[in-house]
Protein backbone atom coordinates (compact mmCIF):
# COMPACT_ATOMS: atom_id res chain seq x y z
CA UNK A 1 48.21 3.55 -37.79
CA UNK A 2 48.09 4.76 -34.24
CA UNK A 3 44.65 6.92 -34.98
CA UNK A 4 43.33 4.02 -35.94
CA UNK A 5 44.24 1.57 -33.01
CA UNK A 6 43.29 5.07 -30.68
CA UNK A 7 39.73 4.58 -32.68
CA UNK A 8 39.55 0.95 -32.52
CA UNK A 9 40.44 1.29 -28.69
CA UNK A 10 37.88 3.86 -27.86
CA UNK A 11 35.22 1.89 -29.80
CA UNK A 12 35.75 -1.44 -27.84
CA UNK A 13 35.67 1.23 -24.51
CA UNK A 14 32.77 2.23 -25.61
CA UNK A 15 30.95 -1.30 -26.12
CA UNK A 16 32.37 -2.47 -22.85
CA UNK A 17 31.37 0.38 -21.12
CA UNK A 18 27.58 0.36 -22.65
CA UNK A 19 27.41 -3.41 -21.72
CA UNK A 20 28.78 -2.92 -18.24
CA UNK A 21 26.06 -0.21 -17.41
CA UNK A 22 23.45 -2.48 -18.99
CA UNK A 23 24.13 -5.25 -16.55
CA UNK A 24 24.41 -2.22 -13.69
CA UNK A 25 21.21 -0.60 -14.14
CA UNK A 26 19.65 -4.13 -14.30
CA UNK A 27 21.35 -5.69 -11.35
CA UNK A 28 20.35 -2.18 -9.26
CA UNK A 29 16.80 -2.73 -10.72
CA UNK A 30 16.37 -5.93 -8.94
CA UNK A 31 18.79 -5.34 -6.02
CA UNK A 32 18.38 -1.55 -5.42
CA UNK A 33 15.18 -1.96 -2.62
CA UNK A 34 17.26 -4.22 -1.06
CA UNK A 35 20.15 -1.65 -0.82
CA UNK A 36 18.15 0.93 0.36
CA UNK A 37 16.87 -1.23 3.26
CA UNK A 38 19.75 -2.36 4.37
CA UNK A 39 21.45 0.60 4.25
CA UNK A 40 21.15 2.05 7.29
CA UNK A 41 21.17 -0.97 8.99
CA UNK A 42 24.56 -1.34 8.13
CA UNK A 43 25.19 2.25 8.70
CA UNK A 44 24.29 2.06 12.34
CA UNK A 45 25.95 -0.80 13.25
CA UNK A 46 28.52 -0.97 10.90
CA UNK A 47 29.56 2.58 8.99
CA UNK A 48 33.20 2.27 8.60
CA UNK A 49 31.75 -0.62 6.25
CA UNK A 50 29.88 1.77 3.46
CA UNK A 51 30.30 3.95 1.33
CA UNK A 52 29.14 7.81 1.63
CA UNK A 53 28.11 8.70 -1.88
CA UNK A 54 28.01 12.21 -1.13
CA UNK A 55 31.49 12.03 0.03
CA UNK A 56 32.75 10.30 -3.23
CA UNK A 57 30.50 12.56 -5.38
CA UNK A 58 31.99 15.68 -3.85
CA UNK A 59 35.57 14.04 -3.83
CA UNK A 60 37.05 16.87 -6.04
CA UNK A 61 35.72 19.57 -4.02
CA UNK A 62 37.03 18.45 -0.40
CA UNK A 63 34.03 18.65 1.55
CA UNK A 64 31.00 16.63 2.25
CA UNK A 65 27.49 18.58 2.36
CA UNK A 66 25.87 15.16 4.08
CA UNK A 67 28.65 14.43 6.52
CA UNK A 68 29.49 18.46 7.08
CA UNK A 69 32.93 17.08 7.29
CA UNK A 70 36.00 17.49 5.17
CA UNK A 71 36.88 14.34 3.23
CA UNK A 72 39.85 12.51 3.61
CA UNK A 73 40.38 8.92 2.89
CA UNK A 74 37.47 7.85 5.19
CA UNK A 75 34.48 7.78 2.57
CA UNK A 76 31.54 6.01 5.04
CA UNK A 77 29.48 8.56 6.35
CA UNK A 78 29.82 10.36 9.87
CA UNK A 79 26.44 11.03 11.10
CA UNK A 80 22.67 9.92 11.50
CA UNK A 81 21.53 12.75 8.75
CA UNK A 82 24.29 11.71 6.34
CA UNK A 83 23.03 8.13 6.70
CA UNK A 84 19.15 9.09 5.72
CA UNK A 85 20.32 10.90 2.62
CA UNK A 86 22.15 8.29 1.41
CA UNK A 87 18.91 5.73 1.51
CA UNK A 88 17.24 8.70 -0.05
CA UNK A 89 19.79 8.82 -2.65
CA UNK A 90 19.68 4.92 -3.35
CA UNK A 91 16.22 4.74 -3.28
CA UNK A 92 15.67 7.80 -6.01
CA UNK A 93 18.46 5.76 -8.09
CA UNK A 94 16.72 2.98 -7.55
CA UNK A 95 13.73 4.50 -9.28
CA UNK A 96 15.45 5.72 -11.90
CA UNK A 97 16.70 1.91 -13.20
CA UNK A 98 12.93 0.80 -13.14
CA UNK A 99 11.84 3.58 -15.27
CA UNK A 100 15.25 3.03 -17.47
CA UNK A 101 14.30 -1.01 -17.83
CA UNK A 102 10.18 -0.15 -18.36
CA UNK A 103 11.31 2.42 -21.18
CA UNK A 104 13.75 -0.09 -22.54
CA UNK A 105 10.83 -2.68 -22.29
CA UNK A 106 8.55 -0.48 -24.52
CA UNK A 107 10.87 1.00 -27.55
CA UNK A 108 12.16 -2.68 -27.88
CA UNK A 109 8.39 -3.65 -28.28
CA UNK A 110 7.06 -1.04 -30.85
CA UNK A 111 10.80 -0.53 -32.36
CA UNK A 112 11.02 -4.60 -33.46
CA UNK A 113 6.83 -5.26 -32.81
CA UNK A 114 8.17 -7.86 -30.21
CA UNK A 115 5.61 -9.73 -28.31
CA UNK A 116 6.41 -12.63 -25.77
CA UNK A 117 2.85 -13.38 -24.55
CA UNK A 118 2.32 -17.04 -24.31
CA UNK A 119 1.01 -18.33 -27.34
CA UNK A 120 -1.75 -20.79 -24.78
CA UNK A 121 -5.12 -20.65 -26.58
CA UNK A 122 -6.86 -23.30 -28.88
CA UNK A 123 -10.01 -23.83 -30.32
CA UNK A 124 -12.19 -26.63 -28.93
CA UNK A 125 -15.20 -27.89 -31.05
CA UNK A 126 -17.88 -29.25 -29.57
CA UNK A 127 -21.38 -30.68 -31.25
CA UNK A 128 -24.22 -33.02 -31.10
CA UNK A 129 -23.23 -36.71 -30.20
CA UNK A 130 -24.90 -37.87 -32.93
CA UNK A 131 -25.52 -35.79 -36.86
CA UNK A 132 -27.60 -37.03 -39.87
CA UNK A 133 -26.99 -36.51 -43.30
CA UNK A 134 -30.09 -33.13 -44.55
CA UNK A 135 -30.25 -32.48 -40.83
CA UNK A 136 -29.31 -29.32 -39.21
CA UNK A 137 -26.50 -29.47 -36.58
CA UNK A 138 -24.87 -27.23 -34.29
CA UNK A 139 -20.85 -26.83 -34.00
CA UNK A 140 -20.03 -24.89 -31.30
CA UNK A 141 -16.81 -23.00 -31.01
CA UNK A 142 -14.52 -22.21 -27.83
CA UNK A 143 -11.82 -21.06 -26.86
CA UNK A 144 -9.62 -22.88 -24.58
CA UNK A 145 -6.59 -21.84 -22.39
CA UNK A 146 -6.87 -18.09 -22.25
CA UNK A 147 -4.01 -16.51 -19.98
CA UNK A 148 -3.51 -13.16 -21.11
CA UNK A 149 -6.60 -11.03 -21.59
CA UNK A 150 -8.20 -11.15 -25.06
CA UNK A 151 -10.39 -8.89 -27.19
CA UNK A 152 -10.99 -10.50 -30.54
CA UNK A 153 -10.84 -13.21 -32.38
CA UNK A 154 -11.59 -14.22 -36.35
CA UNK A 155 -12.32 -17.73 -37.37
CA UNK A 156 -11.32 -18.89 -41.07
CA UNK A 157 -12.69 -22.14 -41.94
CA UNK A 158 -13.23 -24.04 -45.00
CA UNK A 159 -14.97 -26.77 -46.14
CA UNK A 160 -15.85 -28.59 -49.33
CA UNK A 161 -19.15 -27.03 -50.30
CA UNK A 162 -20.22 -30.41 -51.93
CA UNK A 163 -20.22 -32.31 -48.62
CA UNK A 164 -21.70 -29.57 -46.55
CA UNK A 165 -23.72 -26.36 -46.63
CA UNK A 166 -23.24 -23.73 -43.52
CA UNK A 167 -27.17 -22.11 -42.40
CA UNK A 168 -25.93 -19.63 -40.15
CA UNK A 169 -23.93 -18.36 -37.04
CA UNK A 170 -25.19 -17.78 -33.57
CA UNK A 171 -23.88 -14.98 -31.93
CA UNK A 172 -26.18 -15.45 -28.48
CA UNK A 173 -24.16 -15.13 -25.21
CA UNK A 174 -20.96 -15.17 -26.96
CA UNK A 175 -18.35 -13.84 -25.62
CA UNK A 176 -18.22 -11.10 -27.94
CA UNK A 177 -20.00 -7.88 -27.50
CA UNK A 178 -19.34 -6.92 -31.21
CA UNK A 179 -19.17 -8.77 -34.44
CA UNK A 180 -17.94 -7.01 -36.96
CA UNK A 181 -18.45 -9.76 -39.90
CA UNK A 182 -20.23 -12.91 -40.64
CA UNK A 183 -19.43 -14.04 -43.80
CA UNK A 184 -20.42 -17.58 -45.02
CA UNK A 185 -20.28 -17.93 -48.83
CA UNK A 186 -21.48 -21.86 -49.72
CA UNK A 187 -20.33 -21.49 -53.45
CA UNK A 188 -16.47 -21.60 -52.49
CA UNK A 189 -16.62 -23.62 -49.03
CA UNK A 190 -15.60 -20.37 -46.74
CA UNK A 191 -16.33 -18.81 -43.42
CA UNK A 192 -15.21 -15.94 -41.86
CA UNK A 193 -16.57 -14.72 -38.03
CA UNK A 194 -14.72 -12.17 -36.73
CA UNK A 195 -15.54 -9.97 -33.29
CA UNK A 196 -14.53 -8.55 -30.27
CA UNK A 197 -14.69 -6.68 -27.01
CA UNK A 198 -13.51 -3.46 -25.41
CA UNK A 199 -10.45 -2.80 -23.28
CA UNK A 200 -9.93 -4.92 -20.95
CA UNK A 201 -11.12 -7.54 -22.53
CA UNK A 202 -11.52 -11.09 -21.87
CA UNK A 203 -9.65 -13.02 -19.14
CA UNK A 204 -11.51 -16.45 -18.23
CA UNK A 205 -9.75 -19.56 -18.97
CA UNK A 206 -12.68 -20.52 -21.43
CA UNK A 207 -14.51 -18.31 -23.96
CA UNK A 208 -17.08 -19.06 -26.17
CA UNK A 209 -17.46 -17.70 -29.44
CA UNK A 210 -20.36 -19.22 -31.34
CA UNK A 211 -22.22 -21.88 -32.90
CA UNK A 212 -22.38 -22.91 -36.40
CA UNK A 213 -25.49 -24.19 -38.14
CA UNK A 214 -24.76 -27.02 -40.34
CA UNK A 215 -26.00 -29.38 -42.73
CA UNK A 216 -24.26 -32.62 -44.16
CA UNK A 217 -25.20 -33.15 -47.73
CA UNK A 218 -23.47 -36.87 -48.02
CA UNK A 219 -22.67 -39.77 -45.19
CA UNK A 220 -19.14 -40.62 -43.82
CA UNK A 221 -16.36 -38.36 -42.53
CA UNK A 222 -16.27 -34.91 -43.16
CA UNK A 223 -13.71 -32.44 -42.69
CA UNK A 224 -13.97 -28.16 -41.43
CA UNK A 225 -10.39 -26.93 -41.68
CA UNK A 226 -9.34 -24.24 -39.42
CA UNK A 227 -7.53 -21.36 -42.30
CA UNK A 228 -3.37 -20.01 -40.92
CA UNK A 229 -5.40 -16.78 -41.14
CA UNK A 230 -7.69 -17.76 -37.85
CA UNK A 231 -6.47 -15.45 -35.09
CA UNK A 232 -7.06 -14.68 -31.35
CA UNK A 233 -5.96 -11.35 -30.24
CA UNK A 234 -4.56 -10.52 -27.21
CA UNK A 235 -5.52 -6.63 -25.78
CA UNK A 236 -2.43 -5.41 -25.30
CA UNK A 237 -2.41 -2.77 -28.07
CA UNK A 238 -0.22 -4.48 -30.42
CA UNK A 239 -2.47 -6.84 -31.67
CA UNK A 240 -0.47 -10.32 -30.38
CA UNK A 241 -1.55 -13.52 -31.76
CA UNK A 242 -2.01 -15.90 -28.69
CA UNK A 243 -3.77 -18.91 -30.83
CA UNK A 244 -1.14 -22.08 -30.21
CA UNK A 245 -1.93 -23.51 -33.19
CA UNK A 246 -4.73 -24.49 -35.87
CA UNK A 247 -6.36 -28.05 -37.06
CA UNK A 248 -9.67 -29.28 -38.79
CA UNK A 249 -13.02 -30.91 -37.41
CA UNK A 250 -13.93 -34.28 -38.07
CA UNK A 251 -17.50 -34.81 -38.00
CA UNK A 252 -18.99 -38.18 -38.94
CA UNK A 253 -22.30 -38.23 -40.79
CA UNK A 254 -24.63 -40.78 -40.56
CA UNK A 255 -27.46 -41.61 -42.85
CA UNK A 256 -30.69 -39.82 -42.13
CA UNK A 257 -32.75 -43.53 -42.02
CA UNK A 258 -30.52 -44.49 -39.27
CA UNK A 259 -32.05 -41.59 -37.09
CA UNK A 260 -35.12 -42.18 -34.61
CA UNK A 261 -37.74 -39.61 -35.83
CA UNK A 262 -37.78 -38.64 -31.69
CA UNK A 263 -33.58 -37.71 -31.83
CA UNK A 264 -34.32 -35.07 -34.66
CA UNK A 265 -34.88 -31.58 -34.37
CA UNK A 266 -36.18 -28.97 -36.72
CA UNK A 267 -33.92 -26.38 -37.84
CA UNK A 268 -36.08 -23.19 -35.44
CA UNK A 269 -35.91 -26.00 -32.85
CA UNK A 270 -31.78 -25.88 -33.17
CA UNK A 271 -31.44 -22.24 -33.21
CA UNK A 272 -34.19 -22.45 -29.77
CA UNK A 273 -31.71 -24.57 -28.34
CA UNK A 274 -28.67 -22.59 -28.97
CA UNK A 275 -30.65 -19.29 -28.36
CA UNK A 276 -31.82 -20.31 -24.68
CA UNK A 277 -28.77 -22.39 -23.80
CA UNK A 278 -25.53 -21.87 -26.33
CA UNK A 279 -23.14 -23.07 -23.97
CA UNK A 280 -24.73 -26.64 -23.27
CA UNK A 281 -21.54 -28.88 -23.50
CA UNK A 282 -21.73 -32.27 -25.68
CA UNK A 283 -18.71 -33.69 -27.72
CA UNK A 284 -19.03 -36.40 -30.74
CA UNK A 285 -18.33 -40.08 -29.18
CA UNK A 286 -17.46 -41.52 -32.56
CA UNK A 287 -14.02 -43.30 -32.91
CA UNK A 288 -12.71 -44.86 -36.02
CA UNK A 289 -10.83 -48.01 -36.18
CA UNK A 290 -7.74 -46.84 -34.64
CA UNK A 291 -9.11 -45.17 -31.92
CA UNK A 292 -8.83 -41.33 -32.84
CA UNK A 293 -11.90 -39.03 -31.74
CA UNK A 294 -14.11 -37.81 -33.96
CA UNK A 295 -15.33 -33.74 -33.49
CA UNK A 296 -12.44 -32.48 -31.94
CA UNK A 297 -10.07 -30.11 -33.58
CA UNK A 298 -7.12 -33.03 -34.99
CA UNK A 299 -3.95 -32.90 -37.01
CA UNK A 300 -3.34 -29.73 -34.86
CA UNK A 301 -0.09 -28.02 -36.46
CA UNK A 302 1.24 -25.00 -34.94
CA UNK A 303 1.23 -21.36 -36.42
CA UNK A 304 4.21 -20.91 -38.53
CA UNK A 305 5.71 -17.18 -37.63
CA UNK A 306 8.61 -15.63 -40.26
CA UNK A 307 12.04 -16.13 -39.66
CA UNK A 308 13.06 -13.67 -37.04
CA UNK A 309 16.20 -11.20 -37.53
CA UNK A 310 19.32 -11.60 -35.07
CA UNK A 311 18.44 -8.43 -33.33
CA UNK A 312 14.94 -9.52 -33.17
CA UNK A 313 16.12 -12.53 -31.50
CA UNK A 314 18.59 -10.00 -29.41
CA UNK A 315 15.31 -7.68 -28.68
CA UNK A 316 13.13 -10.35 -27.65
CA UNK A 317 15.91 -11.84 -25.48
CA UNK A 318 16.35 -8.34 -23.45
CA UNK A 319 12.28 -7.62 -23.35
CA UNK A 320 12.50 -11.34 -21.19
CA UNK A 321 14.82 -9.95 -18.75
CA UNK A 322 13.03 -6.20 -18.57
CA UNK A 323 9.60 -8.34 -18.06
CA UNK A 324 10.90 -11.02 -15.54
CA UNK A 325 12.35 -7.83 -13.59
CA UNK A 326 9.04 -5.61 -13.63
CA UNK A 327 6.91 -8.93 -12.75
CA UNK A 328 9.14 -8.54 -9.55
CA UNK A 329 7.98 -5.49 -8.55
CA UNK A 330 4.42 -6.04 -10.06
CA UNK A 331 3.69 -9.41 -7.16
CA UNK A 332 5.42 -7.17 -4.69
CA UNK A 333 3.14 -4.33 -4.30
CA UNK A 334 0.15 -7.14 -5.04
CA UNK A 335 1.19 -8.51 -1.42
């Protein structure tokens, strides 16, 4: 019985202990430059009121290489000299706790594939004011709210292949220097774009991807749904999702006899436009009854992610802390 209370005991030590010099090495992370600056301050005008930690290092042995003194029960150090290797000290420690929390940062990361970046970016949809049923339209695609640097992104749509055939995809001054597929199959309704760029990536607040050629086969509402599967990488090497969430296009056909034969445009005179000026900004100005925008990305719903574990809850709690810490440092030596 007493082993096991003398285990018990030393366990509870032991996690006390661990969490103690957790909260330590933290609290000298953020604290620790300030210690070493006001260290000698306080040693010159006040040193009775520190400590020497060469003094209380070399406790056992009775003398004090810093101080060149013998120690007694005066612990603050005795001289100029002793008072410059103590910052020293400090600062080295001080060191030391970053590199401890930046480590901590990074096994927590890869060991539980933990990313906080802000999940920020959505797709915007933006397209001729006005589309005809057998005409050719373009549907350009953005991306909205970028805050972390990005370098790729995959679109999954799908639509009902009886209401509306895809032509093509324009690639031209995307921001994508590769595309590494293209896939529109008509027969099943899908549509896959998927491409990138190299390290560093992206970082403006708005990037745009592409244009789709379409062509309404019938008149009314119809409806491009945005797949779970659509994804916007961010480039920091564990391939973070950052898109917020994912929704459908409305787009509102009208009959080709309602169209002036001066508003339409041949199909090579769509892909002219797009090819000498794919970022030309237009959204649909059709409302229904209630109000509610037609052309924009609606019934947004945002990205459902697994369950996570307790200690991937735990993980992603102490990656907060180690980031909010090193962001410290990071706007410091910006300055």
């Amino acid at each position: 019985m007493k082993n096991v209370f003398s285990a018990v005991t030393f366990v509870l030590r032991l996690i006390i202990f661990s969490i103690v010099s957790w909260i330590v090495i933290h609290l000298m992370a953020v604290a620790g430059f300030f210690i070493t600056a006001a260290y000698p301050i306080w040693g010159l005008l006040a040193p009775a009121s520190i400590l020497c930690l060469f003094c209380k290092i070399n406790q056992s042995k009775g003398y004090c290489s810093a101080c060149k003194k013998r120690i007694t029960n005066d612990f603050s150090p005795s001289s100029f000299r002793s008072i410059i290797l103590n910052t020293i000290l400090i600062f080295i420690i001080t060191l030391a706790t970053i590199g401890v929390v930046y480590l901590e940062k990074e096994i927590i990361e890869r060991a539980f594939g933990i990313s906080i970046q802000s999940k920020s970016i959505k797709i915007d949809v933006r397209s001729n004011r006005t589309i005809y049923q057998n005409r050719v339209s373009p549907v350009k695609l953005f991306l909205k709210g970028i805050k972390n640097s990005i370098n790729a992104v995959q679109v999954d749509l799908d639509f009902n292949p009886d209401e509306l055939e895809v032509l093509q995809f324009i690639e031209k001054d995307s921001f994508a220097d590769i595309f590494v597929e293209k896939q529109v199959n008509n027969e099943v309704g899908f549509v896959r774009i998927a491409g990138g760029v190299p390290s560093p990536g992206y970082e403006n607040d708005t990037a745009y991807v592409g244009s789709l050629l379409v062509r309404p086969k019938i008149t009314g509402l119809i409806k491009i749904e945005f797949l779970p599967s659509t994804l916007v990488l961010a480039n920091d090497g564990k391939g973070s999702n950052l898109l917020n969430s994912v929704g459908e296009i409305s787009l509102l056909v009208l009959p080709e006899t309602d169209a002036d034969e001066s508003s339409l445009t041949s199909y090579e005179g769509v892909i002219d436009e797009l090819v000498l000026g794919a970022t030309e900004e237009g959204k649909l100005l059709f409302y229904d009854e209630k109000g509610a925008v037609f052309g924009a990305a609606t019934k947004e719903a945002e990205i459902v992610e697994k369950e996570k574990t307790w200690w991937q809850k735990i993980g992603e709690w102490i990656v907060k802390i180690d980031e909010a810490l090193l962001r410290i440092y990071e706007r410091v030596f910006k300055l």
